[in-house]
N, C-alpha and C. Protein backbone atom coordinates (compact mmCIF):
# COMPACT_ATOMS: atom_id res chain seq x y z
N UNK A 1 -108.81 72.98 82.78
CA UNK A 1 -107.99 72.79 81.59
C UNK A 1 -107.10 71.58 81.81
N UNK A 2 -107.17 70.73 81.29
CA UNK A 2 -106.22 69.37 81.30
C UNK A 2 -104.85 69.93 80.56
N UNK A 3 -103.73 68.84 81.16
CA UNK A 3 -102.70 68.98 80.94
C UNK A 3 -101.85 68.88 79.50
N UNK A 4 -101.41 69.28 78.96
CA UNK A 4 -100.72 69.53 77.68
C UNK A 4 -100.08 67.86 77.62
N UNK A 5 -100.34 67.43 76.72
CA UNK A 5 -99.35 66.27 76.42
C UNK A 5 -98.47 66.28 75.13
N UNK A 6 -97.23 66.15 75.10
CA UNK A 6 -96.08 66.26 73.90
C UNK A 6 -96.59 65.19 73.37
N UNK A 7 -96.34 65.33 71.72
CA UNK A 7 -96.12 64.23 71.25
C UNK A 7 -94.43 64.04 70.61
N UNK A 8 -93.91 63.04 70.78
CA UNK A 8 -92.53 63.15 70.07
C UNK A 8 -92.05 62.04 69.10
N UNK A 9 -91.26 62.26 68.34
CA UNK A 9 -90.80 61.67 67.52
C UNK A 9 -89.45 61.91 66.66
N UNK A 10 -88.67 60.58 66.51
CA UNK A 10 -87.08 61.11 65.99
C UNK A 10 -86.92 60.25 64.50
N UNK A 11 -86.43 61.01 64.15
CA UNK A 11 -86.54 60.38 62.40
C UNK A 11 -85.07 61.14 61.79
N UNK A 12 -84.50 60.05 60.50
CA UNK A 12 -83.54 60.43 60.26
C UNK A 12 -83.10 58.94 59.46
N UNK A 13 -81.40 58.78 58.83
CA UNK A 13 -81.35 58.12 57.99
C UNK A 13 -79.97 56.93 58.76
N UNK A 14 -80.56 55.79 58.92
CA UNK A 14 -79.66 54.89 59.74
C UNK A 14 -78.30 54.83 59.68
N UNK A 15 -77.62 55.18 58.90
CA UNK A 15 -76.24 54.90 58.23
C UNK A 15 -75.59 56.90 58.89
N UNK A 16 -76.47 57.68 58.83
CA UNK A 16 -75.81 58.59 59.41
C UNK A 16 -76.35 59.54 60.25
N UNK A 17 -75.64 59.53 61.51
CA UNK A 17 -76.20 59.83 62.78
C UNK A 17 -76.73 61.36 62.46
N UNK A 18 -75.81 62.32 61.99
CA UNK A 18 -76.10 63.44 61.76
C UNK A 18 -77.48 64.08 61.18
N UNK A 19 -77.99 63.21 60.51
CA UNK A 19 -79.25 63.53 59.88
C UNK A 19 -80.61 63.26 61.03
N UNK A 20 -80.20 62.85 62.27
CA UNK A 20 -81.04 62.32 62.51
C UNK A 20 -81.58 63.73 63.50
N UNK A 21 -83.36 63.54 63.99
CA UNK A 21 -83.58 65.10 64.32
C UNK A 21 -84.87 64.26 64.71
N UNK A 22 -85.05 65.19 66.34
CA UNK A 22 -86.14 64.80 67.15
C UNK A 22 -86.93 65.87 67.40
N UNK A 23 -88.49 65.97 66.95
CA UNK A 23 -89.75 66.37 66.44
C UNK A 23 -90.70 66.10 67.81
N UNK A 24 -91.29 67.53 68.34
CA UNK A 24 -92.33 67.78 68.91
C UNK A 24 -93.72 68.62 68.76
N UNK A 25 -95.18 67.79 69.30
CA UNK A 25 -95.88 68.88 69.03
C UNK A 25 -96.95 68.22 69.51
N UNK A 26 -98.17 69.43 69.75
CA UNK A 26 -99.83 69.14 70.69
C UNK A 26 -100.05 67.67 70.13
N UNK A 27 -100.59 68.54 68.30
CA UNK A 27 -100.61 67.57 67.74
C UNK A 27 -99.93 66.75 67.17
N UNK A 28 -100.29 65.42 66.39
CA UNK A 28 -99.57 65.04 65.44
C UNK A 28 -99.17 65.58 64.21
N UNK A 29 -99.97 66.55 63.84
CA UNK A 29 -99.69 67.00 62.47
C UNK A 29 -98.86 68.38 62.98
N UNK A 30 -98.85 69.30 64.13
CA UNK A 30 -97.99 70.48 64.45
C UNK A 30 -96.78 70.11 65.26
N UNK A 31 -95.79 69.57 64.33
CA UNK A 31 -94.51 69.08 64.68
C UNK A 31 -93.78 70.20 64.69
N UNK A 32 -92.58 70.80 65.43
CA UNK A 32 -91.60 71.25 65.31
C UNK A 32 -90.32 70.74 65.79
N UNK A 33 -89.00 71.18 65.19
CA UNK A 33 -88.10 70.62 65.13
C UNK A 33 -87.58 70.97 66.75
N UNK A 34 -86.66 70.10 67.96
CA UNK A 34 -86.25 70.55 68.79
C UNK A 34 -84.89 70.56 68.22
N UNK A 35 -84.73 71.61 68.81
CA UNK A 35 -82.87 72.23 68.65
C UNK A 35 -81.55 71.25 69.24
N UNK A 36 -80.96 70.70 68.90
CA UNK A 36 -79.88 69.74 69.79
C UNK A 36 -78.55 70.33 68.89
N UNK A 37 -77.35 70.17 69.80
CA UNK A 37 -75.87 70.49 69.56
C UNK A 37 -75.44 69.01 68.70
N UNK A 38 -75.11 69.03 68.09
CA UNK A 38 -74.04 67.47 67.25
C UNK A 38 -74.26 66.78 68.58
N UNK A 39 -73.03 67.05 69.58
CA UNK A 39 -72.83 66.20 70.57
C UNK A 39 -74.09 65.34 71.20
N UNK A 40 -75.08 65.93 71.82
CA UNK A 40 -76.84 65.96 71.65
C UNK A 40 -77.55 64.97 71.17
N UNK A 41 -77.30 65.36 69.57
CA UNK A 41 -77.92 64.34 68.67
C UNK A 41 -76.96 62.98 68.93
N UNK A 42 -75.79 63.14 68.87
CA UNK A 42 -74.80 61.78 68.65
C UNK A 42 -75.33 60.96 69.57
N UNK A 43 -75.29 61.40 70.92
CA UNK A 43 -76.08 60.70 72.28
C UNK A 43 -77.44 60.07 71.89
N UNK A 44 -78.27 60.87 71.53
CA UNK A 44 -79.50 60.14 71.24
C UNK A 44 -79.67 59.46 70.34
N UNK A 45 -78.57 59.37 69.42
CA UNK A 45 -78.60 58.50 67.89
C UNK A 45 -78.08 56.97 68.44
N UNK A 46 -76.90 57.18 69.59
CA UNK A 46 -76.77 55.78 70.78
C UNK A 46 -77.75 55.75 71.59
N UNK A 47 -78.74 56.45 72.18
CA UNK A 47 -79.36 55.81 72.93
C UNK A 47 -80.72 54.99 72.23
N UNK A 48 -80.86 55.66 70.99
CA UNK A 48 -82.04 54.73 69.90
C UNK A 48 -81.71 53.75 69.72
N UNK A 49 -80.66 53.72 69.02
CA UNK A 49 -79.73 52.49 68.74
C UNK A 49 -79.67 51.22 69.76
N UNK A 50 -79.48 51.59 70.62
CA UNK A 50 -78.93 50.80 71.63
C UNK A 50 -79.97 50.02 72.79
N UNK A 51 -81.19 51.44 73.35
CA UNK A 51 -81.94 51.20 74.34
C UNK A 51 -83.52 51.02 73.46
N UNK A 52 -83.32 51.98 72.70
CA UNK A 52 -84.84 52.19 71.64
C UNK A 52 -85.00 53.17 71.98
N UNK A 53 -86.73 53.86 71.62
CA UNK A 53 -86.88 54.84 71.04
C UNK A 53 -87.43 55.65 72.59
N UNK A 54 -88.04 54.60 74.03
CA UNK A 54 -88.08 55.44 74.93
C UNK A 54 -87.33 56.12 75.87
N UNK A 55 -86.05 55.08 75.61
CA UNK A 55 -84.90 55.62 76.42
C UNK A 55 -84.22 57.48 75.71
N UNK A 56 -84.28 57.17 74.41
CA UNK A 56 -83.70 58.37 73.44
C UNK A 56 -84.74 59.38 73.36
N UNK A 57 -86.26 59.10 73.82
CA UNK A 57 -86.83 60.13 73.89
C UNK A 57 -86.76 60.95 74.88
N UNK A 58 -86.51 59.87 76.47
CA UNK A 58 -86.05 60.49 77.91
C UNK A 58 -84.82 61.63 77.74
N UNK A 59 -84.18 61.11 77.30
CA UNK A 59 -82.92 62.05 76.51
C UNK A 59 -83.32 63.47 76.30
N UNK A 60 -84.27 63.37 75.20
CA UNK A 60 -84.30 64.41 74.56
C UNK A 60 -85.28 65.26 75.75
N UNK A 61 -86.04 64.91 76.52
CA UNK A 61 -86.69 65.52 77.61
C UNK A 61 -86.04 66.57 78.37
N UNK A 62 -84.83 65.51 79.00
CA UNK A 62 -84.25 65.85 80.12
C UNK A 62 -83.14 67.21 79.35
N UNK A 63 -82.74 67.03 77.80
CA UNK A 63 -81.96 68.01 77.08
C UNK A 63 -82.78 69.44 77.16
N UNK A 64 -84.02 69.10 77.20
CA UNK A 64 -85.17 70.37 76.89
C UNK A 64 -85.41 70.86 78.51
N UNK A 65 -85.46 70.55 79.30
CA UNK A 65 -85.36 70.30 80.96
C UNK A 65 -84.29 71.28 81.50
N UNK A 66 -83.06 70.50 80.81
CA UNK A 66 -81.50 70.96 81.41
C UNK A 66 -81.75 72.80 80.02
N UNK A 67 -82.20 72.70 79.54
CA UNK A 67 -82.40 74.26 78.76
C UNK A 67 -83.31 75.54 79.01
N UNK A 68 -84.39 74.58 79.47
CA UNK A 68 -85.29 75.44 80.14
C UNK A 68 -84.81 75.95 81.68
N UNK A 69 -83.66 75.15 82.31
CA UNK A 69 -83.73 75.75 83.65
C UNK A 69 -82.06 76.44 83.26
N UNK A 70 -81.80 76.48 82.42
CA UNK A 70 -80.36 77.24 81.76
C UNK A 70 -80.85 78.88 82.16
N UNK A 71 -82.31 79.09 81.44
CA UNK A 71 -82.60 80.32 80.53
C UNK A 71 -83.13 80.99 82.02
N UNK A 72 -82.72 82.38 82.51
CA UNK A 72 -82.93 83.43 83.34
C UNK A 72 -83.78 84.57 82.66
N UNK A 73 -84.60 85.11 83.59
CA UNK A 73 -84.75 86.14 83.11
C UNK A 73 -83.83 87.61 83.55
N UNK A 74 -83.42 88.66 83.13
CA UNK A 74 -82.12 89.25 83.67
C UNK A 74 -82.94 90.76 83.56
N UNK A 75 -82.56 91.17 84.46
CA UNK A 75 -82.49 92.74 84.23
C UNK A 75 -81.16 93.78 84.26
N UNK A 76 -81.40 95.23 84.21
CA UNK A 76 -80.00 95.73 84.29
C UNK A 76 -80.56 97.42 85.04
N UNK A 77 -80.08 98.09 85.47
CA UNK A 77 -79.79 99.71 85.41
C UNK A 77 -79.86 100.28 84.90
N UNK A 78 -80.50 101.84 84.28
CA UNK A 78 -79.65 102.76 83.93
C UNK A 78 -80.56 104.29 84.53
N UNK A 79 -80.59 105.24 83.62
CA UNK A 79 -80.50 106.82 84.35
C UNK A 79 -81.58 107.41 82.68
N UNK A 80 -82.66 107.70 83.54
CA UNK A 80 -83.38 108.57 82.67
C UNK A 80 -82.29 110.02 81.93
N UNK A 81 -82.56 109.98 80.58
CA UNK A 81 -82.03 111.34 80.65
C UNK A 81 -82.68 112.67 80.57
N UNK A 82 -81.45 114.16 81.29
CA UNK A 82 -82.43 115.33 81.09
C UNK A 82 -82.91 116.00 80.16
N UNK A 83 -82.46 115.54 78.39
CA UNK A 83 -82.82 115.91 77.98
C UNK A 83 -84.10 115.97 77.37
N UNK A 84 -84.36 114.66 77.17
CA UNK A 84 -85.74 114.20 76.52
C UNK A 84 -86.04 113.09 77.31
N UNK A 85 -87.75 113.75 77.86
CA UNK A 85 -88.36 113.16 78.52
C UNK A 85 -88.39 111.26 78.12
N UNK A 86 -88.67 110.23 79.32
CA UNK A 86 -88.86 108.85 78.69
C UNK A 86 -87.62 108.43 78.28
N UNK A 87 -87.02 108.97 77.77
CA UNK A 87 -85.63 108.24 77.20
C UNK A 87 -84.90 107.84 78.53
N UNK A 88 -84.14 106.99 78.37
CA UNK A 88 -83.13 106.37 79.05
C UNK A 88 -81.87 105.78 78.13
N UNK A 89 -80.58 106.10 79.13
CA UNK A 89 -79.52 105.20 78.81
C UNK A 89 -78.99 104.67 80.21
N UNK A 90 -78.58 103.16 79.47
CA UNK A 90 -77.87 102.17 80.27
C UNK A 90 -76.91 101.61 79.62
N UNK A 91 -76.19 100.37 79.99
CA UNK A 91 -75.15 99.89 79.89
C UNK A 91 -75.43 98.06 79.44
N UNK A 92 -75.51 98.04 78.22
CA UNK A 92 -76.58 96.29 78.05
C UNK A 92 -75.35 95.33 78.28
N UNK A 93 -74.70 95.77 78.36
CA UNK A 93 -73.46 94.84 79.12
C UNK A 93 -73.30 94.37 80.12
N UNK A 94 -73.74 95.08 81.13
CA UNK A 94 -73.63 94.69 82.46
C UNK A 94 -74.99 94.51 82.73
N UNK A 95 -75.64 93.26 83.05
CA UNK A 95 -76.64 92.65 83.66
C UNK A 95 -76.66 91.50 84.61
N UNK A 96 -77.88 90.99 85.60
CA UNK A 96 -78.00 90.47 86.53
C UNK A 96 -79.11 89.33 86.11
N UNK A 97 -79.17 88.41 87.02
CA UNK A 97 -80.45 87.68 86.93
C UNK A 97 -81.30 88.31 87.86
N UNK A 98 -82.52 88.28 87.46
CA UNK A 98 -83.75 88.91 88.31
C UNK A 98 -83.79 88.51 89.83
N UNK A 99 -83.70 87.53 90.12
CA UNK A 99 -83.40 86.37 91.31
C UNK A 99 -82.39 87.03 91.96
N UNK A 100 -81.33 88.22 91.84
CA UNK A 100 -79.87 88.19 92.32
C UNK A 100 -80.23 88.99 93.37
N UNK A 101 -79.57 88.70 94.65
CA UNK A 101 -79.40 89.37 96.07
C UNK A 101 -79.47 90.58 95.51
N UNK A 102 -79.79 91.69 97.21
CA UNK A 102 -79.72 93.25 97.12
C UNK A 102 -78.53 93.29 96.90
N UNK A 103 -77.28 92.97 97.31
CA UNK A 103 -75.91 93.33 97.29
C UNK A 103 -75.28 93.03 96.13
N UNK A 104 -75.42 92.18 95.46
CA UNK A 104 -75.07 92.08 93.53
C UNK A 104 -76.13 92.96 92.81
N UNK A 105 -76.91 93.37 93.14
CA UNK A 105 -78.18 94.40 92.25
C UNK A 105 -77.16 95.56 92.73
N UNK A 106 -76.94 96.13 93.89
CA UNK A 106 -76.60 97.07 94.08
C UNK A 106 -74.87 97.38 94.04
N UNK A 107 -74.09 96.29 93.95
CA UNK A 107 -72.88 96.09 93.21
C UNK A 107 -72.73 96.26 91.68
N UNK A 108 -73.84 95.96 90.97
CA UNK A 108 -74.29 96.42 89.70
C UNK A 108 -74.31 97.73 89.23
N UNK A 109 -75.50 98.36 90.25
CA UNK A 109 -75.60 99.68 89.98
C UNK A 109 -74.71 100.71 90.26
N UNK A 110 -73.76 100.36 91.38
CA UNK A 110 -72.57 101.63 91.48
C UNK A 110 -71.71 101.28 90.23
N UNK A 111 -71.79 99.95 89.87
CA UNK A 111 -70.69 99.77 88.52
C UNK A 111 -71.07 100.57 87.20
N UNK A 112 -72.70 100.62 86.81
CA UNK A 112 -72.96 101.00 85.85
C UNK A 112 -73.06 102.62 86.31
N UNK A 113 -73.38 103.36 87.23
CA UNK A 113 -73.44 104.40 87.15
C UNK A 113 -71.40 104.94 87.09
N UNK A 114 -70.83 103.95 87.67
CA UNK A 114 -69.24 104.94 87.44
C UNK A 114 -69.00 104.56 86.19
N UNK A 115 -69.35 103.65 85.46
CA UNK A 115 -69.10 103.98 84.01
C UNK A 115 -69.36 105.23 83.31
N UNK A 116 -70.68 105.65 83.49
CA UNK A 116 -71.58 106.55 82.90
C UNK A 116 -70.91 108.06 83.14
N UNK A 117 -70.36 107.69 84.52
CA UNK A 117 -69.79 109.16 85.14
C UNK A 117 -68.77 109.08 84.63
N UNK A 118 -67.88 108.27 84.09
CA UNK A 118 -66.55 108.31 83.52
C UNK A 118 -66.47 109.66 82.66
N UNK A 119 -67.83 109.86 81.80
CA UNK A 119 -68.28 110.73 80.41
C UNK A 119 -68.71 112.22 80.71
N UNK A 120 -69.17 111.97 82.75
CA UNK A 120 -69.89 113.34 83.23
C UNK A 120 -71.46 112.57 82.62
N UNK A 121 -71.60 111.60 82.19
CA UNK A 121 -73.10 111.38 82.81
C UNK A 121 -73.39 111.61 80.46
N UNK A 122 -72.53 111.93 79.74
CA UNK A 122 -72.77 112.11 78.18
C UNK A 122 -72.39 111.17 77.81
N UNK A 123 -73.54 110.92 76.82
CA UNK A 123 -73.24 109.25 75.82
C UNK A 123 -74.09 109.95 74.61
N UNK A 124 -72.96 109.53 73.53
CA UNK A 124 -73.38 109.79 72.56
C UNK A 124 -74.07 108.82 71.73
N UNK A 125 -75.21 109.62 71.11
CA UNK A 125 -76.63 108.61 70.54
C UNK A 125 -76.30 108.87 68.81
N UNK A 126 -75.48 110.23 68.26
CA UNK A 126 -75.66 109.40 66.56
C UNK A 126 -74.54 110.66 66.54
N UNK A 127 -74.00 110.61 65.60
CA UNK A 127 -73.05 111.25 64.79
C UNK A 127 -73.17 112.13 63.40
N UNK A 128 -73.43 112.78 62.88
CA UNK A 128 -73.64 113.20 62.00
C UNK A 128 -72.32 114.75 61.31
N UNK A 129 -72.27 114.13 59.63
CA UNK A 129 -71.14 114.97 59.19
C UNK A 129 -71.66 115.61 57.71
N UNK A 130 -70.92 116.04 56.86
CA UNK A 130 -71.06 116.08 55.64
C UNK A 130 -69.61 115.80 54.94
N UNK A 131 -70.15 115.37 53.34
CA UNK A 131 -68.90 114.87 52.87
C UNK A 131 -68.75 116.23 51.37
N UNK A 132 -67.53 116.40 51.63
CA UNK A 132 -67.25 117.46 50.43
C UNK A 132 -67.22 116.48 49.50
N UNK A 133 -66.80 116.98 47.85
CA UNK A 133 -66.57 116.53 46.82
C UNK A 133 -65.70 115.53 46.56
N UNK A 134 -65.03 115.39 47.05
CA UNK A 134 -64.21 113.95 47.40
C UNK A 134 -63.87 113.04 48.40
N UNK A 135 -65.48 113.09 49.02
CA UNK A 135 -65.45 112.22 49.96
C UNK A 135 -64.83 112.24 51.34
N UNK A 136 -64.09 113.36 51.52
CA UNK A 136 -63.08 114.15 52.85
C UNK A 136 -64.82 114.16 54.15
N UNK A 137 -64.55 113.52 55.41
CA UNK A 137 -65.42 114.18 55.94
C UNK A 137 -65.35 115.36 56.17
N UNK A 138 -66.58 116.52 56.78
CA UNK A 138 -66.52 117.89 57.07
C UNK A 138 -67.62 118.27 58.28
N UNK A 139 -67.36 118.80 59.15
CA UNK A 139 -68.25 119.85 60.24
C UNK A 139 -68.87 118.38 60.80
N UNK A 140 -68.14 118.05 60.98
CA UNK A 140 -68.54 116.41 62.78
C UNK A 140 -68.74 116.89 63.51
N UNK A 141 -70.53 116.87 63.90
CA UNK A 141 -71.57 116.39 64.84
C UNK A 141 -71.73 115.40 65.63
N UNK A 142 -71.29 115.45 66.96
CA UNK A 142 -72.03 114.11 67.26
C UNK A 142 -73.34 115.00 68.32
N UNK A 143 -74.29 113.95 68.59
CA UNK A 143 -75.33 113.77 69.24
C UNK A 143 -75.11 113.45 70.72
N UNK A 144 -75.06 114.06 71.71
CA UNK A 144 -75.59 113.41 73.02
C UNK A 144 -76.70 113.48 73.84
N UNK A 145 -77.21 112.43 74.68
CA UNK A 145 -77.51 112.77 75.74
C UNK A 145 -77.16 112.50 77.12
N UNK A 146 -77.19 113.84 77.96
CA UNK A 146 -76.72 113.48 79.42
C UNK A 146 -77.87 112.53 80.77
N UNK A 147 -76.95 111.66 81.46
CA UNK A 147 -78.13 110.92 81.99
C UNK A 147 -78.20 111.93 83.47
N UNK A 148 -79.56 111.45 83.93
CA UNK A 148 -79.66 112.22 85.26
C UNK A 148 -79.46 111.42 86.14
N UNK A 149 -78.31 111.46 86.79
CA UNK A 149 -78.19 110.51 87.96
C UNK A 149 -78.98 110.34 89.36
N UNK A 150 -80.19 111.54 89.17
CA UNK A 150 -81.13 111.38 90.33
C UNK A 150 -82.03 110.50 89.75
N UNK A 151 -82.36 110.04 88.68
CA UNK A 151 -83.90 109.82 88.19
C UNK A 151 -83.27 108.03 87.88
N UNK A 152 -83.04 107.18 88.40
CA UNK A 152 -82.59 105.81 88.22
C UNK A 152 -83.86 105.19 87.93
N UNK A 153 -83.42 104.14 86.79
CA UNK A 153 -84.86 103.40 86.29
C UNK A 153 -84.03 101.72 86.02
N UNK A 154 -85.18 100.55 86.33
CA UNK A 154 -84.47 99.61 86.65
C UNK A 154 -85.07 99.20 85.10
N UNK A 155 -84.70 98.19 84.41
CA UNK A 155 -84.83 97.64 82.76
C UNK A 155 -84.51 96.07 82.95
N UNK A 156 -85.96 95.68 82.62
CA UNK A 156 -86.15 94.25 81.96
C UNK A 156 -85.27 94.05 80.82
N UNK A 157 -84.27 93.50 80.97
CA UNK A 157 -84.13 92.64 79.77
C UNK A 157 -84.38 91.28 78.64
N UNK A 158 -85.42 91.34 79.47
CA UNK A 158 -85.72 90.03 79.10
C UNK A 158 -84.81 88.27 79.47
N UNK A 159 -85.33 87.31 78.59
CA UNK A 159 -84.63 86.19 78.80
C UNK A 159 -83.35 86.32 78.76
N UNK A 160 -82.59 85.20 79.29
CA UNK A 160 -80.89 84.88 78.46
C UNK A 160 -80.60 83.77 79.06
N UNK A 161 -79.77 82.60 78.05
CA UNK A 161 -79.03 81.90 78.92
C UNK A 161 -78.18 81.84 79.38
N UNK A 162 -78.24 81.28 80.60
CA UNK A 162 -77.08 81.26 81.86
C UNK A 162 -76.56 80.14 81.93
N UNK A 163 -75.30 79.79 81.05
CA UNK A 163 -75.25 78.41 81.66
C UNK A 163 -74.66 77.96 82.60
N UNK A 164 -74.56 76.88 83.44
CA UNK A 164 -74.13 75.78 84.27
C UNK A 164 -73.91 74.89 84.10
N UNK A 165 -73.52 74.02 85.22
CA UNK A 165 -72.99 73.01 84.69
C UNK A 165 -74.60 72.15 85.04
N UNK A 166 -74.58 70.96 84.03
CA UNK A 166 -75.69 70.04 84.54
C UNK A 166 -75.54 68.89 84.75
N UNK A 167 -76.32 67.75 85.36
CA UNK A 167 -75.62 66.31 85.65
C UNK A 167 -75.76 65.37 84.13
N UNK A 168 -75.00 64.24 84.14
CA UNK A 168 -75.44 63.96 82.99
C UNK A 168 -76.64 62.88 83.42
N UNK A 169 -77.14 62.40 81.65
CA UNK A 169 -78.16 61.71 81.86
C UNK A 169 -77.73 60.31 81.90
N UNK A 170 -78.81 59.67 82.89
CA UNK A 170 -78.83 58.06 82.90
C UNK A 170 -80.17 57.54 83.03
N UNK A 171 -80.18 56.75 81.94
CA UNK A 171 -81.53 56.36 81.57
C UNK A 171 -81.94 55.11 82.38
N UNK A 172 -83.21 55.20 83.19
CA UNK A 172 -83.50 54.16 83.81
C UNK A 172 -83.50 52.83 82.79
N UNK A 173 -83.17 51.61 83.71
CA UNK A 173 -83.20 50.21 82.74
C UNK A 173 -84.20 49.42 83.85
């Protein structure tokens, strides 16, 4: 399989930087828009300007570069519960990058399980009431389930970005 080649291109209206927006894709005709911050675009609207269109495309590379190595994949903790089989609760707040030492994974997990124990291990999943004739609530239900703190299950969370700091760019001359 040969290698993927971008095609790119930046288009927009000379008199104002803001409009201006840099376009990738296999082909020529399957363009999509790349995402840039104001600040972003302003840079590459000087580096067109100034260097041309390969210096401002390096730009936009190294912007897509410095984003792609932003984005982690993260996981987190939590505790099957006893009531119903498969279910789990955790804590989507507190997460790690996949990459993170035993000792931050496991600094994690005593954190999220003393949360959980704060409750005795009950987190409530829905609430349910009825409303009399004028709207007064009546007979509040809530829903829990308790987690089992023997049965620990680890959870993909998928992507996120992480940011850092990155160097800036300097375009070869």
């Amino acid at each position: 399989m040969g290698k993927k080649r971008f095609y790119y291109a930046i288009s927009g209206y000379r008199w104002a930087s803001e409009s201006f927006r840099a376009s990738k894709g296999l082909t020529e005709d399957s363009w999509g828009v790349i995402p840039m911050t104001p600040d972003e675009q302003r840079e590459m609207v000087i580096l067109l300007m100034k260097d041309g269109f390969d210096t401002a495309i390096g730009y936009v590379k190294h912007v897509e570069r410095a984003r792609e190595r932003q984005r982690k994949s993260v996981m987190t903790y939590g505790f099957l519960t006893k009531e119903v089989p498969g279910q789990f609760v955790y804590c989507p707040q507190l997460y790690f990058p996949s990459d993170a030492s035993i000792d931050e994974r496991f600094r994690m997990f005593k954190k999220i399980r003393g949360v959980l124990e704060e409750t005795d291990g009950r987190v409530t999943v829905s609430t349910e009431c009825e409303l009399n004739g004028e709207y007064v609530l009546m007979n509040i239900r809530e829903n829990t389930v308790t987690a089992d703190f023997d049965r620990p299950v680890c959870i993909p969370m998928g992507e996120m970005v992480i940011r850092c700091p990155e160097p800036t760019y300097r375009p070869h001359t």
